[in-house]
C-alpha atoms as a PDB file:
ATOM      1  CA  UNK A   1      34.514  -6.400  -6.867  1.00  0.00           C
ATOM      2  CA  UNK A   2      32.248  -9.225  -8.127  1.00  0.00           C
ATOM      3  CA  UNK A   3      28.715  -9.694  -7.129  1.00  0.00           C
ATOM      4  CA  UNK A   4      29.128 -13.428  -7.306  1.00  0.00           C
ATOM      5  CA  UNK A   5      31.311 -13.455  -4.087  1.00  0.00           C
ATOM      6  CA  UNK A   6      28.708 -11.250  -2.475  1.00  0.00           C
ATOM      7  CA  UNK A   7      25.882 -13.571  -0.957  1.00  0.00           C
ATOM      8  CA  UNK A   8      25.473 -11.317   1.936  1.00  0.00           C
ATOM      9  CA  UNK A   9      24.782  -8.017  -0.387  1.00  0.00           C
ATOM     10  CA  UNK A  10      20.923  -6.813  -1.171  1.00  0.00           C
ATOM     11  CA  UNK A  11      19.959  -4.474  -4.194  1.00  0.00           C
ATOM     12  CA  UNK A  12      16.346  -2.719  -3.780  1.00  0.00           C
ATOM     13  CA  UNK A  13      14.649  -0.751  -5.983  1.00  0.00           C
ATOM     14  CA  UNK A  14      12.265   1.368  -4.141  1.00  0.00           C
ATOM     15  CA  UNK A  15       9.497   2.679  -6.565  1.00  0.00           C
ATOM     16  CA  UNK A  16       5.939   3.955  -6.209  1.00  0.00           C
ATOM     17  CA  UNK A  17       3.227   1.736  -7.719  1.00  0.00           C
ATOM     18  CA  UNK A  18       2.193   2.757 -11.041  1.00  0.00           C
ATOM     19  CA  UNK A  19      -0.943   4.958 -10.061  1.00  0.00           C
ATOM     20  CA  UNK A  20      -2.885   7.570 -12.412  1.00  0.00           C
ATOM     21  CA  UNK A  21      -2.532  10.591 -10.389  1.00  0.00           C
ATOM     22  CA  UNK A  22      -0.223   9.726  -8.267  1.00  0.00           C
ATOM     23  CA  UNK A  23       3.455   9.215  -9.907  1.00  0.00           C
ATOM     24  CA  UNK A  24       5.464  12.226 -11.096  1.00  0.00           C
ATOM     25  CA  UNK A  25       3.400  14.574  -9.736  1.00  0.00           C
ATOM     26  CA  UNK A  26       6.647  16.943 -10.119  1.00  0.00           C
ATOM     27  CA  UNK A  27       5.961  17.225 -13.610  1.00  0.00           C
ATOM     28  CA  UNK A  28       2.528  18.419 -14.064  1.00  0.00           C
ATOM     29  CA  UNK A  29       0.973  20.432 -15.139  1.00  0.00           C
ATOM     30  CA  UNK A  30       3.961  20.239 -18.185  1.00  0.00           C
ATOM     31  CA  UNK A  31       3.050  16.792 -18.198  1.00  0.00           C
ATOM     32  CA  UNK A  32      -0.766  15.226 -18.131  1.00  0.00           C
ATOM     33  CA  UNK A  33      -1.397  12.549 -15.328  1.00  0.00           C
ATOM     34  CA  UNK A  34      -1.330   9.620 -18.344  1.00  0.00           C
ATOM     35  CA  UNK A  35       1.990  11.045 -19.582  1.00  0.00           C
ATOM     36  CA  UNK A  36       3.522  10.558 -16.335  1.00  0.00           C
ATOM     37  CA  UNK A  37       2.010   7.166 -15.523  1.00  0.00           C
ATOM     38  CA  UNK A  38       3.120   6.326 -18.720  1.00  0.00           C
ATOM     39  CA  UNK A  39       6.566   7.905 -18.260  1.00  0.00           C
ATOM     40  CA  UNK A  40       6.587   6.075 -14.351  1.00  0.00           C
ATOM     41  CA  UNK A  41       5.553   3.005 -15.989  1.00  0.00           C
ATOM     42  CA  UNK A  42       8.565   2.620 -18.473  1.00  0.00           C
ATOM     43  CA  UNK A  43      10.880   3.652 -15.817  1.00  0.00           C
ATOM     44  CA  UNK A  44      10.022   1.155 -13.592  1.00  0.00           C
ATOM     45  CA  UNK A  45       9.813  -1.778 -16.156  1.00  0.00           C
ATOM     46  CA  UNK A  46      13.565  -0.920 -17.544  1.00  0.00           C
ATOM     47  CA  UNK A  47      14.746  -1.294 -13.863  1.00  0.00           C
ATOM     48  CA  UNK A  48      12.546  -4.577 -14.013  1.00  0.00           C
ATOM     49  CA  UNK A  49      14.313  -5.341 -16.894  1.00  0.00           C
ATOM     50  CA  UNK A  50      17.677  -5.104 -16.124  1.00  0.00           C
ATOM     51  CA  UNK A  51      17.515  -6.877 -12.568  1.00  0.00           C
ATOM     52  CA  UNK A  52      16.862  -9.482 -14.842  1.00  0.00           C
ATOM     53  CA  UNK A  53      19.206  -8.672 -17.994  1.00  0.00           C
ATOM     54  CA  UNK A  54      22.785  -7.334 -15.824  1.00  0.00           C
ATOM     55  CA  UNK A  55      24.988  -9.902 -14.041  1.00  0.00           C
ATOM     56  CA  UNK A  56      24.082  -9.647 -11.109  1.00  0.00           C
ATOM     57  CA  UNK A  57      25.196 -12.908  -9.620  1.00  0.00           C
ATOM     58  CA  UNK A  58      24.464 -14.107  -6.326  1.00  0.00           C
ATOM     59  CA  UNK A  59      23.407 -11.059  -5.054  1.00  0.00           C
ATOM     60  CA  UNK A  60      19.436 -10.359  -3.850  1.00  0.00           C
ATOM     61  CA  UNK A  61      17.554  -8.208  -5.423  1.00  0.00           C
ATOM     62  CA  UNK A  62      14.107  -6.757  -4.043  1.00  0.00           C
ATOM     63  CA  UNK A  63      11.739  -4.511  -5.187  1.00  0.00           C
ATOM     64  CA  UNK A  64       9.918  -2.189  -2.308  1.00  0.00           C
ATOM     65  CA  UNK A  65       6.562  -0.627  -3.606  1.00  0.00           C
ATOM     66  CA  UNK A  66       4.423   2.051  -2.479  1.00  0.00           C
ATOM     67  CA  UNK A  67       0.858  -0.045  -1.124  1.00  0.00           C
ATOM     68  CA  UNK A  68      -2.229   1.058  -3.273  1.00  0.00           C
ATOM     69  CA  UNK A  69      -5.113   2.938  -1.432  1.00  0.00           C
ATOM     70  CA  UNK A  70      -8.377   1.650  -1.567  1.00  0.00           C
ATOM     71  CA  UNK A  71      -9.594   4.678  -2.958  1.00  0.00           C
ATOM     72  CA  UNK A  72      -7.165   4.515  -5.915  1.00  0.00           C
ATOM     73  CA  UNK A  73      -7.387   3.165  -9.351  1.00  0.00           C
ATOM     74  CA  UNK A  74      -5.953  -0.471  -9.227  1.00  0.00           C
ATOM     75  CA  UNK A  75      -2.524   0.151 -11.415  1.00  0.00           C
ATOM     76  CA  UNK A  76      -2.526  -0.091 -15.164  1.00  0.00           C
ATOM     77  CA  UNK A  77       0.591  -2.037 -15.228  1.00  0.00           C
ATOM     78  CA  UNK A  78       0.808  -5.254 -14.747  1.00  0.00           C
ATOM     79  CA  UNK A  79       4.497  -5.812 -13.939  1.00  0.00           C
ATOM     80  CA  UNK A  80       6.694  -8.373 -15.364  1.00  0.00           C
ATOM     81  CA  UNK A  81       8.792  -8.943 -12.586  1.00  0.00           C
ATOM     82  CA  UNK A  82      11.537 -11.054 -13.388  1.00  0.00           C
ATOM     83  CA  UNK A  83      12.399 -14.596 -11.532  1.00  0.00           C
ATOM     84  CA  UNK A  84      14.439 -14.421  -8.245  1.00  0.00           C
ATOM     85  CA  UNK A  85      13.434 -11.036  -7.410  1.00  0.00           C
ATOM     86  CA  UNK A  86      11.455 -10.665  -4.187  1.00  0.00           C
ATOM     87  CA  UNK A  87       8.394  -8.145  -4.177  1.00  0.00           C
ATOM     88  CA  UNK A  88       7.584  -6.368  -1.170  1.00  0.00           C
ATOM     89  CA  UNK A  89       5.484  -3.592   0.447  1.00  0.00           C
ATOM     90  CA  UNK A  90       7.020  -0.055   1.972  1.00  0.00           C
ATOM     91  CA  UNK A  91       6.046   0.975   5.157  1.00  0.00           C
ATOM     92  CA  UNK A  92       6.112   3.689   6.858  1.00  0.00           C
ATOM     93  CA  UNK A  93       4.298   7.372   7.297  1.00  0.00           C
ATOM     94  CA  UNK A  94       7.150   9.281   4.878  1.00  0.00           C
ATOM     95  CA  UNK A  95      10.494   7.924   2.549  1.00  0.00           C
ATOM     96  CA  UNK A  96      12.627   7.933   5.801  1.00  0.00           C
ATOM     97  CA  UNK A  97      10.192   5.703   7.481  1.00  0.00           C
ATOM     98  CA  UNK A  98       9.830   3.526   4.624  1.00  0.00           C
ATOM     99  CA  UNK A  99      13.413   3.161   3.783  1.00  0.00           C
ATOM    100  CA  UNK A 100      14.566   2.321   7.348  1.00  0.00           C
ATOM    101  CA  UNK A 101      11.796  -0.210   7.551  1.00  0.00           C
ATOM    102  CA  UNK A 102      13.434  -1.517   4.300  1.00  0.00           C
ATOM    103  CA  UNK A 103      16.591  -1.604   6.130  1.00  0.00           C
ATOM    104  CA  UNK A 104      15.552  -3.344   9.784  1.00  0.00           C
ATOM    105  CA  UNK A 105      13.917  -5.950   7.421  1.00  0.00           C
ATOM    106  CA  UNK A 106      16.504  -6.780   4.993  1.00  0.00           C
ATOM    107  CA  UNK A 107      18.979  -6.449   7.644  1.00  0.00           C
ATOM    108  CA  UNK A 108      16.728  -8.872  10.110  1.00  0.00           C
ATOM    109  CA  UNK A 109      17.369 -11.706   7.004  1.00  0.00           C
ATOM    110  CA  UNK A 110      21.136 -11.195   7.225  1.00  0.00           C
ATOM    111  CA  UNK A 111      22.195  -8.810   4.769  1.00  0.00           C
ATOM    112  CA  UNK A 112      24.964  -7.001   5.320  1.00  0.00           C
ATOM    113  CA  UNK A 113      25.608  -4.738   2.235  1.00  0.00           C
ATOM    114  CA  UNK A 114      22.579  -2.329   1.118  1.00  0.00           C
ATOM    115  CA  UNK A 115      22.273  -0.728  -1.510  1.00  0.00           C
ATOM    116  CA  UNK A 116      18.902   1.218  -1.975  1.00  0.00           C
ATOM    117  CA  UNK A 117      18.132   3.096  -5.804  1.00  0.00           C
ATOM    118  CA  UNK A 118      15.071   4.390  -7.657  1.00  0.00           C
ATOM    119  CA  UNK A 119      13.411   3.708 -10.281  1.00  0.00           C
ATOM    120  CA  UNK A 120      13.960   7.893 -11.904  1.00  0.00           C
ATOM    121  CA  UNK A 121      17.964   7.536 -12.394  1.00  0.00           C
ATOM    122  CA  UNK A 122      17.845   5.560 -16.302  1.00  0.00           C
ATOM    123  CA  UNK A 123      21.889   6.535 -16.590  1.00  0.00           C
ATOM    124  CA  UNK A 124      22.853   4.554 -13.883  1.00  0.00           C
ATOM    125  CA  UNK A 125      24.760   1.540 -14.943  1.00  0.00           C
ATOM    126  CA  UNK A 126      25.882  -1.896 -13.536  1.00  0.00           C
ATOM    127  CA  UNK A 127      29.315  -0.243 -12.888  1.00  0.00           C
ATOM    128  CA  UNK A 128      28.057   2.448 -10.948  1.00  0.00           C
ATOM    129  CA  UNK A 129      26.109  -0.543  -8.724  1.00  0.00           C
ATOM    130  CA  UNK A 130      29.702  -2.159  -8.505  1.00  0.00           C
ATOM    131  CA  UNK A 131      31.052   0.966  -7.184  1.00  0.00           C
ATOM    132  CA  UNK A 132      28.456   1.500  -4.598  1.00  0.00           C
ATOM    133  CA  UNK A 133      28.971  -2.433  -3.370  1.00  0.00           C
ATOM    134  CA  UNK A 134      32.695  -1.499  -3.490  1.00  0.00           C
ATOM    135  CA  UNK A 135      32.776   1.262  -1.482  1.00  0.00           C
ATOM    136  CA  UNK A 136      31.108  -0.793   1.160  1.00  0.00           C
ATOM    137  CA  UNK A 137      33.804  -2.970   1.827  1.00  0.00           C
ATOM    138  CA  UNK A 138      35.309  -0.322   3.697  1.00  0.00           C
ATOM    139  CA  UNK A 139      32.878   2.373   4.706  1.00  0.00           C
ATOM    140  CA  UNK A 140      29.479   2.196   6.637  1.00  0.00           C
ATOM    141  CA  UNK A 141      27.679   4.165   3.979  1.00  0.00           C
ATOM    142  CA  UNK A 142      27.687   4.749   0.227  1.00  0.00           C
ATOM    143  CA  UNK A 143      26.005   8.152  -0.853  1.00  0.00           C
ATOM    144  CA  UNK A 144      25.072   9.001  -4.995  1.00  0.00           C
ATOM    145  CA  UNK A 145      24.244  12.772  -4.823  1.00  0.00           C
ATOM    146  CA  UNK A 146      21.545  14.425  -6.795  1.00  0.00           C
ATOM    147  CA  UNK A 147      21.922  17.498  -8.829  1.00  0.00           C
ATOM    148  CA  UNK A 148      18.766  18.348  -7.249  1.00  0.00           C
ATOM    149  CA  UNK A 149      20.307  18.139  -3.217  1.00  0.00           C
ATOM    150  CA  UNK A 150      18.531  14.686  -2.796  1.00  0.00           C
ATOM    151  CA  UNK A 151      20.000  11.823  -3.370  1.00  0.00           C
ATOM    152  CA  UNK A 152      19.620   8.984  -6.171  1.00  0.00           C
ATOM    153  CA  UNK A 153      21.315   6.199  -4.039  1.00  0.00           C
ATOM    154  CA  UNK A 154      22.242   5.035  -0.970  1.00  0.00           C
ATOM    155  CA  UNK A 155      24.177   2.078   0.795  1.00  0.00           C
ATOM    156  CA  UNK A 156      24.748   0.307   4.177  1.00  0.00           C
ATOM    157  CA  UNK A 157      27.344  -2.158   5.393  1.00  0.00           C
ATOM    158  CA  UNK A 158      25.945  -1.122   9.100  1.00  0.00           C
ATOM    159  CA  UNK A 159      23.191  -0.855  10.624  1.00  0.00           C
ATOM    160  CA  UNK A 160      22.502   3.164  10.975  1.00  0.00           C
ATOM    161  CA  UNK A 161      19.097   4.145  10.268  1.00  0.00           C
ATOM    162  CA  UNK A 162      19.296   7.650  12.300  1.00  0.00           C
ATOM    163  CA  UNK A 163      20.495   8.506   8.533  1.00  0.00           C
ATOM    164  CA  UNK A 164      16.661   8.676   7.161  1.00  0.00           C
ATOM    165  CA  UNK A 165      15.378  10.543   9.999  1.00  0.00           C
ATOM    166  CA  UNK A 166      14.826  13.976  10.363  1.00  0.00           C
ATOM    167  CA  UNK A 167      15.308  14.709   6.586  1.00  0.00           C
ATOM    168  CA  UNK A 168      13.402  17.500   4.688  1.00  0.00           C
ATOM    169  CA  UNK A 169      12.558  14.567   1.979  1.00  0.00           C
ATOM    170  CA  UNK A 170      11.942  16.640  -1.463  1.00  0.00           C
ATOM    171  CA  UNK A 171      13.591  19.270  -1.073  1.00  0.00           C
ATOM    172  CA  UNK A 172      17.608  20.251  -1.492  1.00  0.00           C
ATOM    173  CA  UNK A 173      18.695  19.701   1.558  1.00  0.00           C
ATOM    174  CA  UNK A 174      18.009  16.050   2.096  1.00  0.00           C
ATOM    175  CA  UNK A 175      21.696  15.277   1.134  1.00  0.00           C
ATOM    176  CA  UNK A 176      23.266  18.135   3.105  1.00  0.00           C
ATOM    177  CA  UNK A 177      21.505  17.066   5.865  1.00  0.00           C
ATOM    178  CA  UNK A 178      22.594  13.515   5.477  1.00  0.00           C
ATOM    179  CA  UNK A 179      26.002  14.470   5.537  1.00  0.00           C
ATOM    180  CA  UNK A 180      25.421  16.651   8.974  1.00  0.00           C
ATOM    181  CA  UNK A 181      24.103  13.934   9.786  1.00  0.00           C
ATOM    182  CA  UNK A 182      27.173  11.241   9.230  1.00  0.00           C
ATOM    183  CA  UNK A 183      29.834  13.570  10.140  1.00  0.00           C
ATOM    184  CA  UNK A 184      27.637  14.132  13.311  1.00  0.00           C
ATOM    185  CA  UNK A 185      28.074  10.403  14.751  1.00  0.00           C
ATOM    186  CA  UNK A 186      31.387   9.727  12.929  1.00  0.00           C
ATOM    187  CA  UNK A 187      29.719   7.797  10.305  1.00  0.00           C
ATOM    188  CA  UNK A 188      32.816   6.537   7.600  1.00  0.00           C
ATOM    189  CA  UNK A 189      30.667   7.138   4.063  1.00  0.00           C
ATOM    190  CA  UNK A 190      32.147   7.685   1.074  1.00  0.00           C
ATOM    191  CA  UNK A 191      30.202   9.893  -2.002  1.00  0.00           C
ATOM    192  CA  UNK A 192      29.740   8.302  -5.462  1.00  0.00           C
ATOM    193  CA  UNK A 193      29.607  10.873  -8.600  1.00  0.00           C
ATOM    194  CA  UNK A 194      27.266  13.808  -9.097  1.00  0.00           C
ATOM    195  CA  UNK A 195      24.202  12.673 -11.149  1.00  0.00           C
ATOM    196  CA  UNK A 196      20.464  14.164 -11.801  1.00  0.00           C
ATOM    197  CA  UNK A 197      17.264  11.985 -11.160  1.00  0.00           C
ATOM    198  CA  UNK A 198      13.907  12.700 -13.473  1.00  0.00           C
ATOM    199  CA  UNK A 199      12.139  14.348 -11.166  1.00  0.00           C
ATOM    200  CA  UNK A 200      11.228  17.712 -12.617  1.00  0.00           C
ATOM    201  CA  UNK A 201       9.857  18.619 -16.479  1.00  0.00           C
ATOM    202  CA  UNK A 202      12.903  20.364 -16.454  1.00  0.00           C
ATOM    203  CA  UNK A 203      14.968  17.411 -15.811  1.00  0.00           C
ATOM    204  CA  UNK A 204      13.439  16.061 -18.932  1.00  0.00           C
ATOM    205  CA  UNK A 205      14.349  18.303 -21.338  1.00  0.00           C
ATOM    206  CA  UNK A 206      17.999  18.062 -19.802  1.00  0.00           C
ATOM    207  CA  UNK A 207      17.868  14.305 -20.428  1.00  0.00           C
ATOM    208  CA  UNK A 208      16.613  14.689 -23.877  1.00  0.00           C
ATOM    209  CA  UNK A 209      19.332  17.445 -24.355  1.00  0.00           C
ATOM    210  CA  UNK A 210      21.735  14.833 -23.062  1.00  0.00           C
ATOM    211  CA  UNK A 211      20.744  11.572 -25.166  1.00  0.00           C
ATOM    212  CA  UNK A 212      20.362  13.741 -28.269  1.00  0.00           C
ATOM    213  CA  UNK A 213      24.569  13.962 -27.465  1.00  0.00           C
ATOM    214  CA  UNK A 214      24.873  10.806 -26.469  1.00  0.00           C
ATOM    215  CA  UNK A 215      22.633   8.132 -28.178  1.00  0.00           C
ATOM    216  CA  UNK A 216      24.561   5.289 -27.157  1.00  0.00           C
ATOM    217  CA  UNK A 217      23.630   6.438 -23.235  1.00  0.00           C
ATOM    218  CA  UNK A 218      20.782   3.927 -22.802  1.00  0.00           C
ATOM    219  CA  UNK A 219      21.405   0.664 -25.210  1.00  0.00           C
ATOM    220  CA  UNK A 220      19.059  -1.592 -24.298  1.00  0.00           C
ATOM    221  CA  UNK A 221      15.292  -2.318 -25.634  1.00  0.00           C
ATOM    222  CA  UNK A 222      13.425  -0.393 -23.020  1.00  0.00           C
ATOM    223  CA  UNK A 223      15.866   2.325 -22.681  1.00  0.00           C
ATOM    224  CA  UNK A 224      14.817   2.905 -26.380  1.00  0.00           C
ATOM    225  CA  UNK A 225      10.647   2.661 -25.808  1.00  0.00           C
ATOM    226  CA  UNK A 226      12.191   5.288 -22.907  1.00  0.00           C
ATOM    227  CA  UNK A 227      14.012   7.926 -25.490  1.00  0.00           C
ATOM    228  CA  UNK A 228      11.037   7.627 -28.133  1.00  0.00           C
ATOM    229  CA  UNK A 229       8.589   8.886 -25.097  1.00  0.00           C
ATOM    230  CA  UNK A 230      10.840  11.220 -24.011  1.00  0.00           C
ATOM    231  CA  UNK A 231      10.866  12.815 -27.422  1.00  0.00           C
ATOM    232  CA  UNK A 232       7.168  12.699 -27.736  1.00  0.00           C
ATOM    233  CA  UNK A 233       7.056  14.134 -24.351  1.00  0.00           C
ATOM    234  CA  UNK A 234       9.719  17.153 -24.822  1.00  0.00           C
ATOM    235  CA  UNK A 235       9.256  19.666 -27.789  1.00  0.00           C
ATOM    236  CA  UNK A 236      11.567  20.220 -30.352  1.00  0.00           C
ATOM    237  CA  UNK A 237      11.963  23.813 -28.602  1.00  0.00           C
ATOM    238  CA  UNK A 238      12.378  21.678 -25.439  1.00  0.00           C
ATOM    239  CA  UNK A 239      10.166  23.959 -23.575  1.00  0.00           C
ATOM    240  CA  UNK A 240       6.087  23.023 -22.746  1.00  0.00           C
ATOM    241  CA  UNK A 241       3.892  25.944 -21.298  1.00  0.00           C
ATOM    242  CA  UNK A 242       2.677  25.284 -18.108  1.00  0.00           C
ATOM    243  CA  UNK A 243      -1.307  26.294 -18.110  1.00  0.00           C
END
């Protein structure tokens, strides 16, 4: 499948705003609140990054942002956010609400092919976003499980939003429930590989583990300020005490 013959396909990021105190909340108290802004912060500038760096083609690209409180900090980032990708605001009272809101709207502007990632799955690659676009052209849905029982992506080629309602978000069950969910109104999905999202402290010292095997896993300039902070951020031991 190429992207270039795909005018009618839509790639959004959805991502929280880079907040002190409120992004990877999952990882304290392992982590302190400026390790995982700073952690959030990388994350979201190597997906910035590469919706400018992959080949993309024709297709839109879109990313969907958590609005800041008035009560918060403003954010410490100031995002480079590359040419030809449109910024927008998430609405919505929980990630259901907010992605199906995502959904009506891009679909309202005539996209037809969805595919909706975060900003915490660094090992994804543009061949795994092929596959997802692929799998479209013949089922409603496209589903990436997380190790975790979430999920790190998902896709629509029609309009089904019942999918992100109901759903214990955070917890593992939101994919099994998904499934129920599809099988339950005959939905034709298709599942993409296994993979684990950086939610957890845990699930960094697994992703240190795994780059330590693999260096050649993330090759580009970020991905490399991204392994140096994970190093900092993990102990040789790879284990932190929580206090």
């Amino acid at each position: 499948m190429s992207f270039t013959k795909d005018p009618e396909a839509a790639l959004i990021v959805f991502a929280k705003t880079p907040v002190r105190g409120s992004v990877k909340t999952r990882m304290r108290p392992a982590l302190s609140e400026d390790d995982c802004l700073q952690l959030h912060s990388l994350l979201l500038r190597l997906w910035l990054a590469r919706l400018s760096n992959w080949d993309l083609g024709r297709i839109h690209k879109a990313i969907f942002l958590t609005p800041v409180d008035a009560s918060q900090t403003p954010p410490a980032l100031r995002l480079d956010v590359p040419r030809g990708v449109a910024i927008e605001t998430q609405q919505g009272r929980d990630l259901g609400a907010r992605l199906a809101h995502a959904l009506h709207k891009k679909w309202s502007d005539g996209f037809r092919k969805l595919v909706f990632i975060g900003t915490d799955s660094p090992l994804l690659q543009l061949e795994d976003l092929q596959a997802a676009f692929q799998v479209l052209d013949s089922n409603e849905v496209v589903v990436g499980p997380a190790t975790d029982g979430g999920y790190y992506l998902i896709g629509f080629s029609a309009l089904r939003p019942f999918l992100l309602s109901g759903i214990s978000w955070g917890t593992a069950q939101v994919f099994k429930q998904t499934v129920r969910l599809m099988e339950h109104h005959s939905v034709r999905w298709q599942g993409l590989s296994e993979r684990f999202d950086l939610d957890t402290y845990e699930d960094l010292v697994k992703f240190r583990s795994l780059l330590q095997h693999s260096p050649s896993a993330l090759p580009d300039r970020i991905a490399r300020e991204l392994v140096s902070l994970v190093d900092r951020l993990v102990n040789p031991s790879g284990i932190r005490k929580c206090i």
